[in-house]
ModelCIF file with pLDDT and N, C-alpha, C, O atoms, coordinates in Angstrom:
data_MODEL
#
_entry.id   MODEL 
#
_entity.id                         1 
_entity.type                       polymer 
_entity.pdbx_number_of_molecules   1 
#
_entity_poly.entity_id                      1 
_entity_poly.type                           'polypeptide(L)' 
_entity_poly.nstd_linkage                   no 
_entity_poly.nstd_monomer                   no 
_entity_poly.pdbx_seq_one_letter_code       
;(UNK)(UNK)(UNK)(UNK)(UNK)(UNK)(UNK)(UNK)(UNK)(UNK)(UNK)(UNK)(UNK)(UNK)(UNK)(UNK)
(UNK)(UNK)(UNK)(UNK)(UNK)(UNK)(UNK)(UNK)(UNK)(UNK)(UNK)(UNK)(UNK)(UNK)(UNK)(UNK)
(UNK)
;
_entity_poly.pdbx_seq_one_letter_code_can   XXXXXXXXXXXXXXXXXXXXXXXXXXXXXXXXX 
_entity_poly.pdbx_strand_id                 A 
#
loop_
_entity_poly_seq.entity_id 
_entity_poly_seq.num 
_entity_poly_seq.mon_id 
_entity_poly_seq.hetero 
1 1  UNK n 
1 2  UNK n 
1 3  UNK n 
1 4  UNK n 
1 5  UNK n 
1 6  UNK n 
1 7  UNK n 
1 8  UNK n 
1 9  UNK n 
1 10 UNK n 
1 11 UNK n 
1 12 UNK n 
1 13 UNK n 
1 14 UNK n 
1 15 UNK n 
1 16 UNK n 
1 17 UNK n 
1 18 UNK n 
1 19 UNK n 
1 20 UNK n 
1 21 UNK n 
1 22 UNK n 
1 23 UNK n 
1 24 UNK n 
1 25 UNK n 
1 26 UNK n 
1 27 UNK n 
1 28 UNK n 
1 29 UNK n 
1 30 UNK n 
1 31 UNK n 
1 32 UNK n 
1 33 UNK n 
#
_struct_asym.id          A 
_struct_asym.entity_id   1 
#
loop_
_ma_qa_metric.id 
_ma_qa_metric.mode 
_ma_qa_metric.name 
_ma_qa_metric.software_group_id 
_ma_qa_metric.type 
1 global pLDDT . pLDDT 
2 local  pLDDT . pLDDT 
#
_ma_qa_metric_global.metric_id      1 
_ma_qa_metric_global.metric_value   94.88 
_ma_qa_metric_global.model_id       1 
_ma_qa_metric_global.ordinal_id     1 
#
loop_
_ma_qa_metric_local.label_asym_id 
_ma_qa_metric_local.label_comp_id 
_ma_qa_metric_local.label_seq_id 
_ma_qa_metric_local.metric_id 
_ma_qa_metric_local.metric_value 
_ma_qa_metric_local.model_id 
_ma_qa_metric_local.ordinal_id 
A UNK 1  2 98.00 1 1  
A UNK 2  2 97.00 1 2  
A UNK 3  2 97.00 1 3  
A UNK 4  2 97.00 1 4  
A UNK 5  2 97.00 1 5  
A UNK 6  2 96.00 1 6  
A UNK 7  2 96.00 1 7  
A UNK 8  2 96.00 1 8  
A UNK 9  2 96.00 1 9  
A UNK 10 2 94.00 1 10 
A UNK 11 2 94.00 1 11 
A UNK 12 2 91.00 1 12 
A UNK 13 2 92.00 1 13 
A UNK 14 2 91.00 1 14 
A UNK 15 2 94.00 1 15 
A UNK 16 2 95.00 1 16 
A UNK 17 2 96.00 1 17 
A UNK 18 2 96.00 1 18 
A UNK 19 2 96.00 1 19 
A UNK 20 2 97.00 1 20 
A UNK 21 2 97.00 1 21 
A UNK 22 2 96.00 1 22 
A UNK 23 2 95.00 1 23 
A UNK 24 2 94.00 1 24 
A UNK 25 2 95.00 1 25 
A UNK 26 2 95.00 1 26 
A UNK 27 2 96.00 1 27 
A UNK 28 2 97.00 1 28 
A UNK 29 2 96.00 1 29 
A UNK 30 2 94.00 1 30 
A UNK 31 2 91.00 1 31 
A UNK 32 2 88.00 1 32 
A UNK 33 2 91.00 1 33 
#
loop_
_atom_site.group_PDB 
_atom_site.id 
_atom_site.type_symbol 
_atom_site.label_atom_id 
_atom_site.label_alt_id 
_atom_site.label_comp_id 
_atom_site.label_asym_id 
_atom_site.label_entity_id 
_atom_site.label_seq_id 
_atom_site.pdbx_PDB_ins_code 
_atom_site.Cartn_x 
_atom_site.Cartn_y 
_atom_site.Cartn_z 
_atom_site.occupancy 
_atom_site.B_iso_or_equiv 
_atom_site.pdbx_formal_charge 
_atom_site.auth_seq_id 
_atom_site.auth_comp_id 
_atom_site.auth_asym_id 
_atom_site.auth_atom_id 
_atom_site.pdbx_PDB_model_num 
ATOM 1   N N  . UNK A 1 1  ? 0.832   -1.198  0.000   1.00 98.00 ? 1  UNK A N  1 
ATOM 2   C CA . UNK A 1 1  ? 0.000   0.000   0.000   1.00 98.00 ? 1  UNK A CA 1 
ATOM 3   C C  . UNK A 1 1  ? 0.871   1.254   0.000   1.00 98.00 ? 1  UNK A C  1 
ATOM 4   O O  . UNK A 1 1  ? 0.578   2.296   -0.586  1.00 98.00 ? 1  UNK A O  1 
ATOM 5   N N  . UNK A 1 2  ? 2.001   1.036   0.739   1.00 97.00 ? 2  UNK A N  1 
ATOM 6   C CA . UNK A 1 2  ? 2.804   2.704   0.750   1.00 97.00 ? 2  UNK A CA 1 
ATOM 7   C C  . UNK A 1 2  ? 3.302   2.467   -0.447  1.00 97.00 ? 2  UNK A C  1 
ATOM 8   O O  . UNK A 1 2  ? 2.957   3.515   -0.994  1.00 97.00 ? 2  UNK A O  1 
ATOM 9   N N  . UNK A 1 3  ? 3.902   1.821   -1.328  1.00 97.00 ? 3  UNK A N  1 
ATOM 10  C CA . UNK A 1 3  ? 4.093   1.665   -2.421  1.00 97.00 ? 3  UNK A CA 1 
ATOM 11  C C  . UNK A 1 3  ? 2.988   2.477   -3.891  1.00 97.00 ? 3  UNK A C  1 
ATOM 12  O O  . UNK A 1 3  ? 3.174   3.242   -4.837  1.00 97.00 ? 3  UNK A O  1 
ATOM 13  N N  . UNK A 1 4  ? 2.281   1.998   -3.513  1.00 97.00 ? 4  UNK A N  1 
ATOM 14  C CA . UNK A 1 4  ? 0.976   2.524   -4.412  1.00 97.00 ? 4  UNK A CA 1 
ATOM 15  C C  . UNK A 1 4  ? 1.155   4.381   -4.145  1.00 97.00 ? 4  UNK A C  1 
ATOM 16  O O  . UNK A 1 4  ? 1.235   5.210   -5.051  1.00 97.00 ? 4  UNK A O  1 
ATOM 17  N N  . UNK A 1 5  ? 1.180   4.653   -2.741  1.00 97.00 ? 5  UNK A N  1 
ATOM 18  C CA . UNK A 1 5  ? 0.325   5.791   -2.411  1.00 97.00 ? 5  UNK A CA 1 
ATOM 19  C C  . UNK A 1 5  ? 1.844   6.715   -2.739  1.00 97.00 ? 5  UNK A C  1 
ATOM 20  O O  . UNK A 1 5  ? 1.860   7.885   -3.124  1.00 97.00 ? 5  UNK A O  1 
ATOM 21  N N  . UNK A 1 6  ? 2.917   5.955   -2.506  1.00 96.00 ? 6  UNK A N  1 
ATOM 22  C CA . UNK A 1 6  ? 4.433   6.786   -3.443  1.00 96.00 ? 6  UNK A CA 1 
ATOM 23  C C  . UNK A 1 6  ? 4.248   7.029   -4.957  1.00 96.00 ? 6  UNK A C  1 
ATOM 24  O O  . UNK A 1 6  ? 4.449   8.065   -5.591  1.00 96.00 ? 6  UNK A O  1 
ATOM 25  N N  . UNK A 1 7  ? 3.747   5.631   -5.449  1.00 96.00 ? 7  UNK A N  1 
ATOM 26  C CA . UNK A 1 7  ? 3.656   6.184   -5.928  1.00 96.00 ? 7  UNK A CA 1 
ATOM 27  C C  . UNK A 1 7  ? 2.528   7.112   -7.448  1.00 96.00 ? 7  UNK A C  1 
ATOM 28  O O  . UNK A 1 7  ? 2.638   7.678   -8.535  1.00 96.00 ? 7  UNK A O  1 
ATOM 29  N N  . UNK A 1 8  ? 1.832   6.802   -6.726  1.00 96.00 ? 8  UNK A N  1 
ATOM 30  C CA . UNK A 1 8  ? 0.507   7.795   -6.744  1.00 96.00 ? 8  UNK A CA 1 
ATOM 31  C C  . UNK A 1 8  ? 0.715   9.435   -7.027  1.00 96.00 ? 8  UNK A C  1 
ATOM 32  O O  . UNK A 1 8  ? 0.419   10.240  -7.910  1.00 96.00 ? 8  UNK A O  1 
ATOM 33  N N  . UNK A 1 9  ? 1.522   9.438   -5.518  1.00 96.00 ? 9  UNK A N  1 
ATOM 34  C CA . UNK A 1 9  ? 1.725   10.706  -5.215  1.00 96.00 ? 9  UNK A CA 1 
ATOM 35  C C  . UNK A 1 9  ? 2.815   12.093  -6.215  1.00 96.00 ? 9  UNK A C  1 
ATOM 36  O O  . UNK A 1 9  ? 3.059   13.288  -6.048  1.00 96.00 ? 9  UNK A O  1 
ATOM 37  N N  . UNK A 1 10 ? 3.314   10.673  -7.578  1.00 94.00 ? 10 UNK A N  1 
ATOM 38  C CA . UNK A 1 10 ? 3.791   11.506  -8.179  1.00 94.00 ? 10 UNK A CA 1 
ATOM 39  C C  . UNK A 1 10 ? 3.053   11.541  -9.544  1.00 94.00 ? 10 UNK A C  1 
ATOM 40  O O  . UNK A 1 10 ? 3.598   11.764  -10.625 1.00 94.00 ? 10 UNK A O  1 
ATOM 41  N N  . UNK A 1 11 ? 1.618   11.264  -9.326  1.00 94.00 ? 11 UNK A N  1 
ATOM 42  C CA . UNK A 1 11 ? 1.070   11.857  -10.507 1.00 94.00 ? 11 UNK A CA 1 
ATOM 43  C C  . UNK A 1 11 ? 0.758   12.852  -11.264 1.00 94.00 ? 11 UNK A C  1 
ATOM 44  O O  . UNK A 1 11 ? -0.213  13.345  -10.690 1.00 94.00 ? 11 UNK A O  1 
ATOM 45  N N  . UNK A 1 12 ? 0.980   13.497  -12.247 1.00 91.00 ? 12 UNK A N  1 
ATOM 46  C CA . UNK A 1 12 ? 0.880   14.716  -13.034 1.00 91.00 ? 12 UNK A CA 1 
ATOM 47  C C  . UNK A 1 12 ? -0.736  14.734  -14.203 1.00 91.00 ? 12 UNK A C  1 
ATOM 48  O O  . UNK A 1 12 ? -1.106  15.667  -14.916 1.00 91.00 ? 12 UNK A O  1 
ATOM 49  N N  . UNK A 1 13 ? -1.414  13.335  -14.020 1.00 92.00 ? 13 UNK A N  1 
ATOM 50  C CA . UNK A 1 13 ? -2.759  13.841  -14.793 1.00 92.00 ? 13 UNK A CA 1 
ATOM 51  C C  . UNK A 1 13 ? -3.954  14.045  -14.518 1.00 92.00 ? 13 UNK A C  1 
ATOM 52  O O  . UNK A 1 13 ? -4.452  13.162  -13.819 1.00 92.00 ? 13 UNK A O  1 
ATOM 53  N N  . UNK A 1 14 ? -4.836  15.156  -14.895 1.00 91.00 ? 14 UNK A N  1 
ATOM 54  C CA . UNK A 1 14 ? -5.706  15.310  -13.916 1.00 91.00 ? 14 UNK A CA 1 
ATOM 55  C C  . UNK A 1 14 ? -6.940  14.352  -14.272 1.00 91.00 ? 14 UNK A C  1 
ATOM 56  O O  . UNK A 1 14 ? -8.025  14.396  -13.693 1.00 91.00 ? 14 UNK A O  1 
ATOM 57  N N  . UNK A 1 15 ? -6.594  13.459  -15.340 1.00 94.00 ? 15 UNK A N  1 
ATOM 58  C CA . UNK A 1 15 ? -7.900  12.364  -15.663 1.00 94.00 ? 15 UNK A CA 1 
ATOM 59  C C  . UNK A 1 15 ? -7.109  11.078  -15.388 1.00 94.00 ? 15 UNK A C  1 
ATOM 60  O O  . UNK A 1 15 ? -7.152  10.294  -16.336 1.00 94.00 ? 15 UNK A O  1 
ATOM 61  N N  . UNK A 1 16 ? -6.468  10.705  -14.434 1.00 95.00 ? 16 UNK A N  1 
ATOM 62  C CA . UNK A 1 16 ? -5.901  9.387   -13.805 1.00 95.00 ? 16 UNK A CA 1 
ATOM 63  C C  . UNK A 1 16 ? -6.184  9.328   -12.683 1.00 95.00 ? 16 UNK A C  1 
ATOM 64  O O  . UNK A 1 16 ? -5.945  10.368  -12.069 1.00 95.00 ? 16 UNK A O  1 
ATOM 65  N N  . UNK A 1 17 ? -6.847  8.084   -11.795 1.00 96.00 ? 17 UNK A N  1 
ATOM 66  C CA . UNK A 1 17 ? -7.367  7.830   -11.116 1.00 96.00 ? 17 UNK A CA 1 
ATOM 67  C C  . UNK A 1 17 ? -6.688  6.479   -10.214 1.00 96.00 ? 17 UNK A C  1 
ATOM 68  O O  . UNK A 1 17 ? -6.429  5.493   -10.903 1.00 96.00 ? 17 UNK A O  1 
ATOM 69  N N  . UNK A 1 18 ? -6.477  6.412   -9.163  1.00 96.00 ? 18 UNK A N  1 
ATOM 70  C CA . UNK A 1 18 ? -5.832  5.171   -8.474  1.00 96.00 ? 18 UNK A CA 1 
ATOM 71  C C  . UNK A 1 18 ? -7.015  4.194   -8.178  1.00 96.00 ? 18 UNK A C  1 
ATOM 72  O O  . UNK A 1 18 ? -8.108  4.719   -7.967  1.00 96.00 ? 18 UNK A O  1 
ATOM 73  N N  . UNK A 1 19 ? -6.920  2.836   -8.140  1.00 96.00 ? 19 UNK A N  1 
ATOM 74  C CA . UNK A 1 19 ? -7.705  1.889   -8.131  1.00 96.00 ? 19 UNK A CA 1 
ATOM 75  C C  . UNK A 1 19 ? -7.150  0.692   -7.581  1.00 96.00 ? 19 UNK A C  1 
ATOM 76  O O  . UNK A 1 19 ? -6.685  0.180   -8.600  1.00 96.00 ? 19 UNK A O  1 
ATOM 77  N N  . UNK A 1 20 ? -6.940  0.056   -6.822  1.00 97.00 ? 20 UNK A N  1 
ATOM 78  C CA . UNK A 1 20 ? -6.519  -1.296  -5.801  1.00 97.00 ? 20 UNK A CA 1 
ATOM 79  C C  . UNK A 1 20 ? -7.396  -2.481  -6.495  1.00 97.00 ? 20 UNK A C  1 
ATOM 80  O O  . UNK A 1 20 ? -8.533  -2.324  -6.940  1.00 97.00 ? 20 UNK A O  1 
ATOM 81  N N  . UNK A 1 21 ? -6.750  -3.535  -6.502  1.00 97.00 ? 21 UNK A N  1 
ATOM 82  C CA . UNK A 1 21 ? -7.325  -5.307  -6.873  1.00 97.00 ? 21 UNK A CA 1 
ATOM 83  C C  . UNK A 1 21 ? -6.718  -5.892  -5.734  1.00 97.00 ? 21 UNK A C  1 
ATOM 84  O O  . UNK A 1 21 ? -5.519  -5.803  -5.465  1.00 97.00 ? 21 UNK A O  1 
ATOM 85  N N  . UNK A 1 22 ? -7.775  -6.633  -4.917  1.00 96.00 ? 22 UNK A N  1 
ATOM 86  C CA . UNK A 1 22 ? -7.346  -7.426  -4.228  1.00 96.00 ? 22 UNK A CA 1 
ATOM 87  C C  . UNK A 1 22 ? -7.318  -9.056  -4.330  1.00 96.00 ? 22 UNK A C  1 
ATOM 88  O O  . UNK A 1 22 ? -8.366  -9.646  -4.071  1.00 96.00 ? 22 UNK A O  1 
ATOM 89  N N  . UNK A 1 23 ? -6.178  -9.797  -4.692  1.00 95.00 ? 23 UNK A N  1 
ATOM 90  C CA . UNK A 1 23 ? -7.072  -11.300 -5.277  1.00 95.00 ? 23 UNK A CA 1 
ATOM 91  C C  . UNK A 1 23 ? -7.598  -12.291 -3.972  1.00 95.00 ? 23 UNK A C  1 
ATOM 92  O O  . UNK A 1 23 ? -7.863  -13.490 -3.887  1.00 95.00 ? 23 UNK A O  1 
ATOM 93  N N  . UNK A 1 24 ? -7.603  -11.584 -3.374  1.00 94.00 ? 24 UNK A N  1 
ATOM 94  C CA . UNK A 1 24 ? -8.327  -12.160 -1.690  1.00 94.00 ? 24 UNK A CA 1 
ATOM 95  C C  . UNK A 1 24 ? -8.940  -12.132 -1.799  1.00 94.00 ? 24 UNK A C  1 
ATOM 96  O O  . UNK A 1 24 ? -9.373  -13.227 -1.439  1.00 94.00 ? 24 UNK A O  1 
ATOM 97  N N  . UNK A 1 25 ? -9.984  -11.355 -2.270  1.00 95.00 ? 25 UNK A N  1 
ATOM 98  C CA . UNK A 1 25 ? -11.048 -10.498 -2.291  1.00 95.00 ? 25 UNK A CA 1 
ATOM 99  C C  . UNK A 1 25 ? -11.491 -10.611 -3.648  1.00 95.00 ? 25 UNK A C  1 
ATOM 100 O O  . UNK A 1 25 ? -12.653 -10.845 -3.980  1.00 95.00 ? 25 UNK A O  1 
ATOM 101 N N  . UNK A 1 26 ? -10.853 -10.496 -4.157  1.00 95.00 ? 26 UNK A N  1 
ATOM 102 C CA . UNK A 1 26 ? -11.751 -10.023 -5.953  1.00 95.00 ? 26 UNK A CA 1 
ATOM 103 C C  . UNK A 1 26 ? -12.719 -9.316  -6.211  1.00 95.00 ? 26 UNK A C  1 
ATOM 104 O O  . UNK A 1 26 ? -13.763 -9.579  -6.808  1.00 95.00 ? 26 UNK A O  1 
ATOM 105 N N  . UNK A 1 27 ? -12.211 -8.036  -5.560  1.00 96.00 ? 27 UNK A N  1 
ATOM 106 C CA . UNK A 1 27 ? -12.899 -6.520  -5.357  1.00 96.00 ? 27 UNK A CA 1 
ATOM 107 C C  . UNK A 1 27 ? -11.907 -5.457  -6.407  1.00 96.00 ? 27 UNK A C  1 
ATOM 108 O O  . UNK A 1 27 ? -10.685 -5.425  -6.553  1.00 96.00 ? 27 UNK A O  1 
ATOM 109 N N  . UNK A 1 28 ? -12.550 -4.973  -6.780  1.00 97.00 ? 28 UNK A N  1 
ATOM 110 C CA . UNK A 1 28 ? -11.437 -3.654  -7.612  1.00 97.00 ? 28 UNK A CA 1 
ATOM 111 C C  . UNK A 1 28 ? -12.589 -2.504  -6.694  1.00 97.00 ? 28 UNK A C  1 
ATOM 112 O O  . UNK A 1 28 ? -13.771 -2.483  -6.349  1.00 97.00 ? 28 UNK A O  1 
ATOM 113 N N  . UNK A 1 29 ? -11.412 -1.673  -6.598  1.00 96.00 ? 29 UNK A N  1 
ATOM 114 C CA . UNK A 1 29 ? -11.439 -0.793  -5.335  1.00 96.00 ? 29 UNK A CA 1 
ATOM 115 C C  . UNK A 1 29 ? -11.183 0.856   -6.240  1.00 96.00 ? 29 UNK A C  1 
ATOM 116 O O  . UNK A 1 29 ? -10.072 1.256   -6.588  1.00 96.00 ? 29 UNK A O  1 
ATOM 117 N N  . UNK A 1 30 ? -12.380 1.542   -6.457  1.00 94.00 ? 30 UNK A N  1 
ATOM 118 C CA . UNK A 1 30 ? -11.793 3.103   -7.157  1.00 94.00 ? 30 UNK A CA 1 
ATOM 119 C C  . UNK A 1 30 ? -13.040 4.028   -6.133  1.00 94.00 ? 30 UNK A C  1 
ATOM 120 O O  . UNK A 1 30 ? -14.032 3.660   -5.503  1.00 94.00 ? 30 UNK A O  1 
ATOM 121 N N  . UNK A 1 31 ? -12.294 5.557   -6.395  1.00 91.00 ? 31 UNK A N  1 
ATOM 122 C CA . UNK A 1 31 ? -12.712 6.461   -6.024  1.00 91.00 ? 31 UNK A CA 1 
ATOM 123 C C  . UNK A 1 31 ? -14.471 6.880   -6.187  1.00 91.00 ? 31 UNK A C  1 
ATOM 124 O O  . UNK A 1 31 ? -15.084 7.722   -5.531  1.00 91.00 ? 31 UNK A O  1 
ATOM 125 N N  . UNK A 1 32 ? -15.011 5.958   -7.311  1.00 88.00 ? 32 UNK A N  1 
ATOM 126 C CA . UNK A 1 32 ? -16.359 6.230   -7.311  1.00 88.00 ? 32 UNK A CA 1 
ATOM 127 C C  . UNK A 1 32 ? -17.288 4.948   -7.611  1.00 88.00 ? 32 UNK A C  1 
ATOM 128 O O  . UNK A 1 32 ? -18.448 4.986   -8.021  1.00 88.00 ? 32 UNK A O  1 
ATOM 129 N N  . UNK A 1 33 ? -16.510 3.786   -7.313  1.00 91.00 ? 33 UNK A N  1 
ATOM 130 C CA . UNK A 1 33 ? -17.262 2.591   -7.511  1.00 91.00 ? 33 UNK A CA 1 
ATOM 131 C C  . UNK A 1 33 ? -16.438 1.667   -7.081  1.00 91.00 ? 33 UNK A C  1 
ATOM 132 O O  . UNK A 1 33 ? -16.771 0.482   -7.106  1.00 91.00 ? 33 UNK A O  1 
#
């Protein structure tokens, strides 16, 4: 997860969106669904 959120944090577009898969779970995980 800190991995992701590093590197996330150096995104430059304002139509890219972060989203998590968990295969535990087999959930995809985004900001509006």
């Amino acid at each position: 997860y800190q991995e992701v959120l590093d590197i996330f944090s150096k995104n430059k577009w304002q139509n890219v969106h972060l989203g998590t898969f968990d295969t535990q779970t087999d959930v995809v995980i985004t900001h509006n669904e």
